[in-house]
N, C-alpha and C. Protein backbone atom coordinates (compact mmCIF):
# COMPACT_ATOMS: atom_id res chain seq x y z
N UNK A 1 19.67 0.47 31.78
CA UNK A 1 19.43 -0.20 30.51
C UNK A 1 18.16 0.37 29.87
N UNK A 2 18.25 0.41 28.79
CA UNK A 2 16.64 0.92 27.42
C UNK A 2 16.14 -0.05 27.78
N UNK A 3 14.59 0.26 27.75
CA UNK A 3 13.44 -0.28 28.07
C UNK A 3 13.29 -1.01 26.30
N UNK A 4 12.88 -1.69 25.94
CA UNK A 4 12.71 -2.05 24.59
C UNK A 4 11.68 -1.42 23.91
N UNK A 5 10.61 -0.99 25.16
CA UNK A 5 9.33 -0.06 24.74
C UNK A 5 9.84 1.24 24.07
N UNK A 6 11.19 2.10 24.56
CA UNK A 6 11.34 3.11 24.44
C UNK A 6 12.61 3.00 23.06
N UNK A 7 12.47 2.04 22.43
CA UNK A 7 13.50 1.79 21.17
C UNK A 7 12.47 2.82 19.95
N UNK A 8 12.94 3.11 18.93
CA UNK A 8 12.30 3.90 18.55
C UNK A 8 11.60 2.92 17.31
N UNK A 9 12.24 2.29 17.10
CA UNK A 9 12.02 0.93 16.47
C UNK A 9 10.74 0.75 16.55
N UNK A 10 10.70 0.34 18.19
CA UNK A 10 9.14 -0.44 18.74
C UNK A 10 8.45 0.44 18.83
N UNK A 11 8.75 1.81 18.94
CA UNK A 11 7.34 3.23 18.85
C UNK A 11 6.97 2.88 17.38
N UNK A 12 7.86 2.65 16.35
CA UNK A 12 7.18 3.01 14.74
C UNK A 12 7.20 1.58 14.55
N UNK A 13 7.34 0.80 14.79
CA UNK A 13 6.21 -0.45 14.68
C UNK A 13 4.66 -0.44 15.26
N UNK A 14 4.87 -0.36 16.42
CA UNK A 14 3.44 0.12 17.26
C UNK A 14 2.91 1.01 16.47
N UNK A 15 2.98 2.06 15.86
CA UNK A 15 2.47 3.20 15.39
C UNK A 15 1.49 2.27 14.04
N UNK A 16 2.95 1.75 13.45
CA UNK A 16 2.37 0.93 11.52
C UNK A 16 1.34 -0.07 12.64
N UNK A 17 1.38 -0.89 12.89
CA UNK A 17 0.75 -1.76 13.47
C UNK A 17 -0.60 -1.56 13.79
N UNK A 18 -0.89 -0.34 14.85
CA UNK A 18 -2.17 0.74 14.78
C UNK A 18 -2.83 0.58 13.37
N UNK A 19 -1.59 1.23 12.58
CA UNK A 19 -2.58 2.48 11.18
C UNK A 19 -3.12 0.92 10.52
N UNK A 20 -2.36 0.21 10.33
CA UNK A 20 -2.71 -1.18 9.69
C UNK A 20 -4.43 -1.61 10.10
N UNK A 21 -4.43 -2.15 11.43
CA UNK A 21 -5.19 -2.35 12.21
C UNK A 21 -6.49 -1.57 11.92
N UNK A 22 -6.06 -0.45 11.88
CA UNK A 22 -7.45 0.70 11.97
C UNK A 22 -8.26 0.08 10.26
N UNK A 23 -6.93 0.22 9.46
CA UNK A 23 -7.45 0.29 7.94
C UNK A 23 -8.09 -0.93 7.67
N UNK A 24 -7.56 -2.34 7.82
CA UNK A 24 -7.78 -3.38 8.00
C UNK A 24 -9.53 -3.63 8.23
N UNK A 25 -9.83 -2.74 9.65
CA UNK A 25 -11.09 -2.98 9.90
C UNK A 25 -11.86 -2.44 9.19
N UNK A 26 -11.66 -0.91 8.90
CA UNK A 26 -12.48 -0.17 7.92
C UNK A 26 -12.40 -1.00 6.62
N UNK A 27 -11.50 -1.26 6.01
CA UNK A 27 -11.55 -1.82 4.67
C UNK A 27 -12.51 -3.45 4.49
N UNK A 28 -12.33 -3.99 5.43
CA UNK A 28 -12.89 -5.09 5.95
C UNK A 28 -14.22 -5.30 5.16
N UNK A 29 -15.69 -4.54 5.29
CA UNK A 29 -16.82 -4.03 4.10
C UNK A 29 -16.23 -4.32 2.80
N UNK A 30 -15.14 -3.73 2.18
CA UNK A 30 -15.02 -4.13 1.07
C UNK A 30 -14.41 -5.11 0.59
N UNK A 31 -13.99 -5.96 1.76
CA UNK A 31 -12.95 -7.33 1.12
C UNK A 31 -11.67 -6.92 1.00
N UNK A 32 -11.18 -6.27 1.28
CA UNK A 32 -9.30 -6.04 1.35
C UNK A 32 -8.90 -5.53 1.94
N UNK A 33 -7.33 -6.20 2.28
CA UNK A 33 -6.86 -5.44 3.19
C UNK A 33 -5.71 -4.86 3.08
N UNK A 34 -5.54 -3.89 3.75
CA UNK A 34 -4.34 -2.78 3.47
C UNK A 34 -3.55 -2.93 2.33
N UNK A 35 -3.03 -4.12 2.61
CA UNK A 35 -1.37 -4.42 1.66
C UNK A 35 -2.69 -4.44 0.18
N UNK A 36 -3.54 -5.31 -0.13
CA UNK A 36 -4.06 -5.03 -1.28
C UNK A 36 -4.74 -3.85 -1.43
N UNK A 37 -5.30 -2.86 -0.67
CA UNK A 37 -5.69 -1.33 -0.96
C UNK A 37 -3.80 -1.01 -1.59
N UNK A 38 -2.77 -0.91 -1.34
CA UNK A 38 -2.06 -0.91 -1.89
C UNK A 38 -1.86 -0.59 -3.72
N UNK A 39 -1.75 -2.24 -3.71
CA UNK A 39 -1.77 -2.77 -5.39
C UNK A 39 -3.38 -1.70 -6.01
N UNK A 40 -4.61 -2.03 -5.61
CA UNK A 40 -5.42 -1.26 -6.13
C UNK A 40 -5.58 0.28 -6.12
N UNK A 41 -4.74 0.65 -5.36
CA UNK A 41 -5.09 2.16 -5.46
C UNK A 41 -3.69 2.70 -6.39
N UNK A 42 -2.36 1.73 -6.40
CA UNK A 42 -1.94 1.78 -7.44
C UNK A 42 -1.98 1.70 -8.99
N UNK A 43 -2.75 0.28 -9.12
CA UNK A 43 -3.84 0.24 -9.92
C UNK A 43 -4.39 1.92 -10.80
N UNK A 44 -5.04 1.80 -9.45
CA UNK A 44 -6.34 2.80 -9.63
C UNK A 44 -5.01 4.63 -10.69
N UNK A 45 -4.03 4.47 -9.90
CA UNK A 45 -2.88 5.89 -10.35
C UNK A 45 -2.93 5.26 -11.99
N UNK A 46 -2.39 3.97 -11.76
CA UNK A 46 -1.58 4.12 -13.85
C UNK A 46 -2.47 2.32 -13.68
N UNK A 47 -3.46 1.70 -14.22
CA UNK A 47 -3.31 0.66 -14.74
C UNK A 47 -2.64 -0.04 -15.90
N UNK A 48 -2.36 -1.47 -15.50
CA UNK A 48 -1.75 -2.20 -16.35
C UNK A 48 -0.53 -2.15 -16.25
N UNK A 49 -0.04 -1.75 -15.07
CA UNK A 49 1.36 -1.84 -14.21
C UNK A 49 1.76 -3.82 -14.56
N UNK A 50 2.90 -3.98 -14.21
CA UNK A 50 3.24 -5.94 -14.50
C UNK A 50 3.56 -5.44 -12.79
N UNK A 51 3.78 -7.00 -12.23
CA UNK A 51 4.16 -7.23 -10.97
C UNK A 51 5.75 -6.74 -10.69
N UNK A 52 6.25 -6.42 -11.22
CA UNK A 52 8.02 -5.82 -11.22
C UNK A 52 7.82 -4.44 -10.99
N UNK A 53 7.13 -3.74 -11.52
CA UNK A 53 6.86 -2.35 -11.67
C UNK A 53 5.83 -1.83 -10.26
N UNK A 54 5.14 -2.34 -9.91
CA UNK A 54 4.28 -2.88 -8.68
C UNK A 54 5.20 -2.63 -7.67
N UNK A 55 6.11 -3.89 -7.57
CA UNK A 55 6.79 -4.10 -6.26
C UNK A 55 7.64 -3.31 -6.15
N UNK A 56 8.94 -2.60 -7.02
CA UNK A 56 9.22 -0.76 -6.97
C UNK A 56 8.29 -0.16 -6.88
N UNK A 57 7.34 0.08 -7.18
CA UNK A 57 6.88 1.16 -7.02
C UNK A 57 6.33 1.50 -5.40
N UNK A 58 5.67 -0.09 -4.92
CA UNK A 58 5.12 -0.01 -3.69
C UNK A 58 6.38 -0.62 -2.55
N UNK A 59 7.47 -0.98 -2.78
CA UNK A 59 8.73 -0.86 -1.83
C UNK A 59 8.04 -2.55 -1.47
N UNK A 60 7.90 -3.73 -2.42
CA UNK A 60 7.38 -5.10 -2.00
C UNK A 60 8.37 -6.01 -2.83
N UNK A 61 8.33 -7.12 -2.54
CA UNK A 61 8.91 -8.20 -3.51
C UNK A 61 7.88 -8.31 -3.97
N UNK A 62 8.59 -8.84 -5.01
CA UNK A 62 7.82 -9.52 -6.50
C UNK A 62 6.43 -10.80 -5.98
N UNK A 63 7.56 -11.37 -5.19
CA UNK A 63 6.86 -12.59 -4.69
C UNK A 63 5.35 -12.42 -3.56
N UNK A 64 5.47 -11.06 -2.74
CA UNK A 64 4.56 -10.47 -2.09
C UNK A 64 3.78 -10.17 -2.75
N UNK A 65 4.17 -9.24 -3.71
CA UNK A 65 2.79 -8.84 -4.78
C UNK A 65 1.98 -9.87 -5.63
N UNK A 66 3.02 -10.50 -5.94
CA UNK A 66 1.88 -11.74 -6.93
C UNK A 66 1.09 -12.86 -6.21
N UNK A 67 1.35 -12.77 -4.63
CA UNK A 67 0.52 -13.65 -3.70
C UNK A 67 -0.51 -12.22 -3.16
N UNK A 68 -0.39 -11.11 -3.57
CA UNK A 68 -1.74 -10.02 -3.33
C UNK A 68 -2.59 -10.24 -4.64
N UNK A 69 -1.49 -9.96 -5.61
CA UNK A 69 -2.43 -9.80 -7.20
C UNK A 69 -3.39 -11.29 -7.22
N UNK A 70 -2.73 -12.64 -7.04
CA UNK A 70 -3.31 -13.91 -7.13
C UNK A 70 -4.41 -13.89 -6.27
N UNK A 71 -4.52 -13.05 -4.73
CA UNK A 71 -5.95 -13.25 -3.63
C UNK A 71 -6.87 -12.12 -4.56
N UNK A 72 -6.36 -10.85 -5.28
CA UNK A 72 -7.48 -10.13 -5.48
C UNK A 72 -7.93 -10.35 -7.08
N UNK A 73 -6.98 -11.10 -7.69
CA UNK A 73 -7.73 -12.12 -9.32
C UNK A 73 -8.51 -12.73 -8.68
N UNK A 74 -8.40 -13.56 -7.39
CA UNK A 74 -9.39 -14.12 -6.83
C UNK A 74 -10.86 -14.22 -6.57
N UNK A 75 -10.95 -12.79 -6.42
CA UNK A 75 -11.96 -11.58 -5.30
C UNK A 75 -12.14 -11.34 -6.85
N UNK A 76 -12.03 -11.82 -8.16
CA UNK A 76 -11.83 -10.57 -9.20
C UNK A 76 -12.34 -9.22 -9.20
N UNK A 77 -11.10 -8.71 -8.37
CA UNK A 77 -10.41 -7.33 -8.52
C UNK A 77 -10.07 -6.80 -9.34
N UNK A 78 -9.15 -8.02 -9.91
CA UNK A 78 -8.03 -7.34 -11.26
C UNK A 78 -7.91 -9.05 -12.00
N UNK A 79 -7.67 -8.13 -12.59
CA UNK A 79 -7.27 -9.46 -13.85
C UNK A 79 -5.74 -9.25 -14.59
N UNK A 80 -5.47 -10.50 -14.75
CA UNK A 80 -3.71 -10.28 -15.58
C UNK A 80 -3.82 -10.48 -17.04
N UNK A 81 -3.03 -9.98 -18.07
CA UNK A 81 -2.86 -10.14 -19.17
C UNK A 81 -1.56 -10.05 -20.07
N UNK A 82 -1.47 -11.27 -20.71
CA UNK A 82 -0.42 -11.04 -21.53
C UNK A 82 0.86 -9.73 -21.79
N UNK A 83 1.68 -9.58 -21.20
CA UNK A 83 2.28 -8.04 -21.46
C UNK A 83 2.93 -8.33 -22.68
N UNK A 84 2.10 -7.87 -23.52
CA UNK A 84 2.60 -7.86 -25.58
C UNK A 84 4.19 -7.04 -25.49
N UNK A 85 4.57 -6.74 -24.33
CA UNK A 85 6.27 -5.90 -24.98
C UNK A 85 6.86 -6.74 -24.13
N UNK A 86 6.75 -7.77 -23.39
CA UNK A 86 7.42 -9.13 -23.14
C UNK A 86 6.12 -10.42 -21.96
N UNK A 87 6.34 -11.25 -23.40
CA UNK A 87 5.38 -12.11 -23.07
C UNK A 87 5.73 -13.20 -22.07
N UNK A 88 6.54 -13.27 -21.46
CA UNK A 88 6.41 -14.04 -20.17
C UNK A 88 6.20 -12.98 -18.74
N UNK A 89 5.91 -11.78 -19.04
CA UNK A 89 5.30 -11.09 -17.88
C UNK A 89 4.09 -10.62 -18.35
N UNK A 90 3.34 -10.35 -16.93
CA UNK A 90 1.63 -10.19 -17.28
C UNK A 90 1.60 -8.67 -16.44
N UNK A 91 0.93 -8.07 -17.30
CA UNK A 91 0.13 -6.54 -16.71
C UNK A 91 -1.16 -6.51 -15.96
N UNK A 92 -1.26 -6.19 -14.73
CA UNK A 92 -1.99 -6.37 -14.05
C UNK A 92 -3.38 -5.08 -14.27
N UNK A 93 -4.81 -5.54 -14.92
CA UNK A 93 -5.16 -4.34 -14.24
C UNK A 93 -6.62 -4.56 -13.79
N UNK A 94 -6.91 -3.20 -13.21
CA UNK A 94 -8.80 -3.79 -12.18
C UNK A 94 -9.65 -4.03 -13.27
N UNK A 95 -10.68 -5.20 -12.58
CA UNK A 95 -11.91 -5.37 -13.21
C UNK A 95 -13.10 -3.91 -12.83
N UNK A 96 -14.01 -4.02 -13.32
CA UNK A 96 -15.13 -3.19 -13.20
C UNK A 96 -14.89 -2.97 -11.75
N UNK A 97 -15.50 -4.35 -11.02
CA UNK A 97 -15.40 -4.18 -9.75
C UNK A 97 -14.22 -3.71 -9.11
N UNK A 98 -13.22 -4.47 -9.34
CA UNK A 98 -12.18 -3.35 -8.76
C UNK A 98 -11.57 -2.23 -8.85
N UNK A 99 -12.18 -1.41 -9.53
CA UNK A 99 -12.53 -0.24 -10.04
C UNK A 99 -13.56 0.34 -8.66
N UNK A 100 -14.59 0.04 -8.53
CA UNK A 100 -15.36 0.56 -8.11
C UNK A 100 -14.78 0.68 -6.47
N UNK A 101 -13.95 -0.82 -5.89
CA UNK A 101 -13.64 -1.18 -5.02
C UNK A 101 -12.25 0.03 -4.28
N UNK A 102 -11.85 0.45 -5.88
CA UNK A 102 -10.60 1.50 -5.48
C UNK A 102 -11.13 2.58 -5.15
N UNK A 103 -11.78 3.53 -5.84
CA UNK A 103 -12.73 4.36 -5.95
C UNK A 103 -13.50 4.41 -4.88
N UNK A 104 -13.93 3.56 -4.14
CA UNK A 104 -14.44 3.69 -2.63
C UNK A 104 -13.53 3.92 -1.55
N UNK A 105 -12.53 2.66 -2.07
CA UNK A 105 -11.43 3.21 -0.45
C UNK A 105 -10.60 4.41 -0.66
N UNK A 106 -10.23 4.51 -1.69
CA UNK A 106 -9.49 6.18 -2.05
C UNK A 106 -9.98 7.51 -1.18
N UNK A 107 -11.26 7.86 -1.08
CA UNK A 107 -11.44 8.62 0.41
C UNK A 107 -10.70 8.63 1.49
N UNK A 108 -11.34 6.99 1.91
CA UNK A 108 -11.04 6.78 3.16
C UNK A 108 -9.26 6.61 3.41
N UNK A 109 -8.54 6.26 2.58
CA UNK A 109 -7.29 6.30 2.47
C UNK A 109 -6.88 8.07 2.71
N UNK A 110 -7.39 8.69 2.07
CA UNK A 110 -7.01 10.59 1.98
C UNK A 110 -7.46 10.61 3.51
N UNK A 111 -8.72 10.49 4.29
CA UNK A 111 -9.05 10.86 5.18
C UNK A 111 -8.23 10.70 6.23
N UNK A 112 -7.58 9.52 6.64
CA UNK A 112 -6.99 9.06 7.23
C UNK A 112 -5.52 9.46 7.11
N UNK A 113 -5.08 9.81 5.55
CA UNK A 113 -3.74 10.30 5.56
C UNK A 113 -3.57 11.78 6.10
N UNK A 114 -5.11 12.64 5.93
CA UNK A 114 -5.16 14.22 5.94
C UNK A 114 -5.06 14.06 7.65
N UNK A 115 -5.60 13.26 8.48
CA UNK A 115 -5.65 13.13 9.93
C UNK A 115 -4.50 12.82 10.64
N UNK A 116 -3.67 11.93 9.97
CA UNK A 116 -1.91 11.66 10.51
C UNK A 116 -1.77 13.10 10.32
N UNK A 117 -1.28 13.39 9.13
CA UNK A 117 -1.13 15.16 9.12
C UNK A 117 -1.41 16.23 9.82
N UNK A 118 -2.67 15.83 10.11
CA UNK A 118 -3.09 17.32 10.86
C UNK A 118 -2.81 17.56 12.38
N UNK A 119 -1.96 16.23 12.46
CA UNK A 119 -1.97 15.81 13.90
C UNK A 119 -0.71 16.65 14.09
N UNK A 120 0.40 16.80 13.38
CA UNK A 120 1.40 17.64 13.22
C UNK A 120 1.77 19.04 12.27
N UNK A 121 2.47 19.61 13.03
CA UNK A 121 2.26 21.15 12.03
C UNK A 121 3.04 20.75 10.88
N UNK A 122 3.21 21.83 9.70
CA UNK A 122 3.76 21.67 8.51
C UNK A 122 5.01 21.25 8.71
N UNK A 123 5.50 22.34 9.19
CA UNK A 123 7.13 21.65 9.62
C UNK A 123 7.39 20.69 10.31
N UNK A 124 7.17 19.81 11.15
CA UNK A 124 7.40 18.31 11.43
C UNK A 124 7.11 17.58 10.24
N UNK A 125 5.86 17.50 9.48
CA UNK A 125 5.43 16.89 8.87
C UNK A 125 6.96 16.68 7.52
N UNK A 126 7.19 18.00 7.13
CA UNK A 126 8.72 17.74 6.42
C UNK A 126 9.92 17.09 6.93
N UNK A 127 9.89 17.36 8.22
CA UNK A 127 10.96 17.04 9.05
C UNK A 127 10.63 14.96 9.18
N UNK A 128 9.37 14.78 9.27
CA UNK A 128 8.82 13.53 9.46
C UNK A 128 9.09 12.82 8.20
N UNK A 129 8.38 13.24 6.90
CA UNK A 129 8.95 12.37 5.75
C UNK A 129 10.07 12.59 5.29
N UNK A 130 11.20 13.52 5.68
CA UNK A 130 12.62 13.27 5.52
C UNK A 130 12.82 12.50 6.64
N UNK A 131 12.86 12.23 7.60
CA UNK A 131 13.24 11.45 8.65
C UNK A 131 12.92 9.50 8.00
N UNK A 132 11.96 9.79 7.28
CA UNK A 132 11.38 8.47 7.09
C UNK A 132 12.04 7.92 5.58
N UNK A 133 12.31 8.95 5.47
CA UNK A 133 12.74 8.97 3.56
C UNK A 133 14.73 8.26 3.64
N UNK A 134 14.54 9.36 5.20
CA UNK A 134 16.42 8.60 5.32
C UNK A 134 16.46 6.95 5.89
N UNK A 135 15.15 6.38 6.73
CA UNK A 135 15.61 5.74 7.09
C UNK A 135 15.21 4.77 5.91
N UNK A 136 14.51 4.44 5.10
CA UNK A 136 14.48 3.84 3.51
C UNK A 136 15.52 4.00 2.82
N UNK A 137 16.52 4.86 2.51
CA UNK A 137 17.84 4.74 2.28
C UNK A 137 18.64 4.21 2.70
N UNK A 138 18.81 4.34 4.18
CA UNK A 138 19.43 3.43 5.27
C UNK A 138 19.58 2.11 5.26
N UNK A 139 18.35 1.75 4.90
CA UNK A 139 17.78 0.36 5.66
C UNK A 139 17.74 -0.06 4.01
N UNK A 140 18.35 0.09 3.04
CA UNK A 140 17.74 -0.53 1.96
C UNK A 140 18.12 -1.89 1.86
């Protein structure tokens, strides 16, 4: 019988679980964690994204993101506003501070992504985000 350890499942949970963990602590100094480095470093690509556009873009429900966007309006991170091309949705985008807050972890996000990487040669690394790209198709 498979060990449940050796499911491949429970290797790439264990693995996310780690990278989470690691980021979590590092990010910790600045008040957020992972899932909101997320929304802000999205943010940080195109502001004034609405929560629909958010949750495609970052592979979340609607309902996940607007319980991130609501903790980091909180933290004011970001602030919501009226979306003038339909007014019962709001465009999310950073305050000063969360600006500054993206802009800090954005390094440490590259550093950490350039280090998964380097851990494997070029070719796995293709072979790895097609592998990962099918199972998001798969699993949709």
């Amino acid at each position: 019988m498979d060990q449940v350890t050796d499911f491949l499942c429970f290797k790439l949970g264990t693995a996310v679980r780690k990278i989470v963990k690691y980021y979590n602590n590092v990010y910790l100094e600045y008040g957020v964690t992972v899932a909101q480095s997320f929304i802000l470093l999205s943010l940080l690509e195109e502001d004034g994204q609405n929560i629909k556009t958010l949750a495609e873009r970052l592979s979340l429900d609607s309902s996940a993101v607007t319980g991130l966007v609501d903790r980091l309006e909180k933290e004011k991170l970001v602030r919501r506003s009226v979306d003038i091309e339909d007014r019962r949705a709001f465009q999310i985008f950073l305050t000063e501070n969360g600006r500054g807050v993206s802009e800090a972890i954005l390094p440490i996000a590259r550093q950490v992504n350039d280090h998964l990487r380097n851990g494997i040669n070029s070719d796995m690394q293709v072979i790895l985000e097609d592998y990962l790209d099918n199972i998001d198709r798969y699993l949709k």
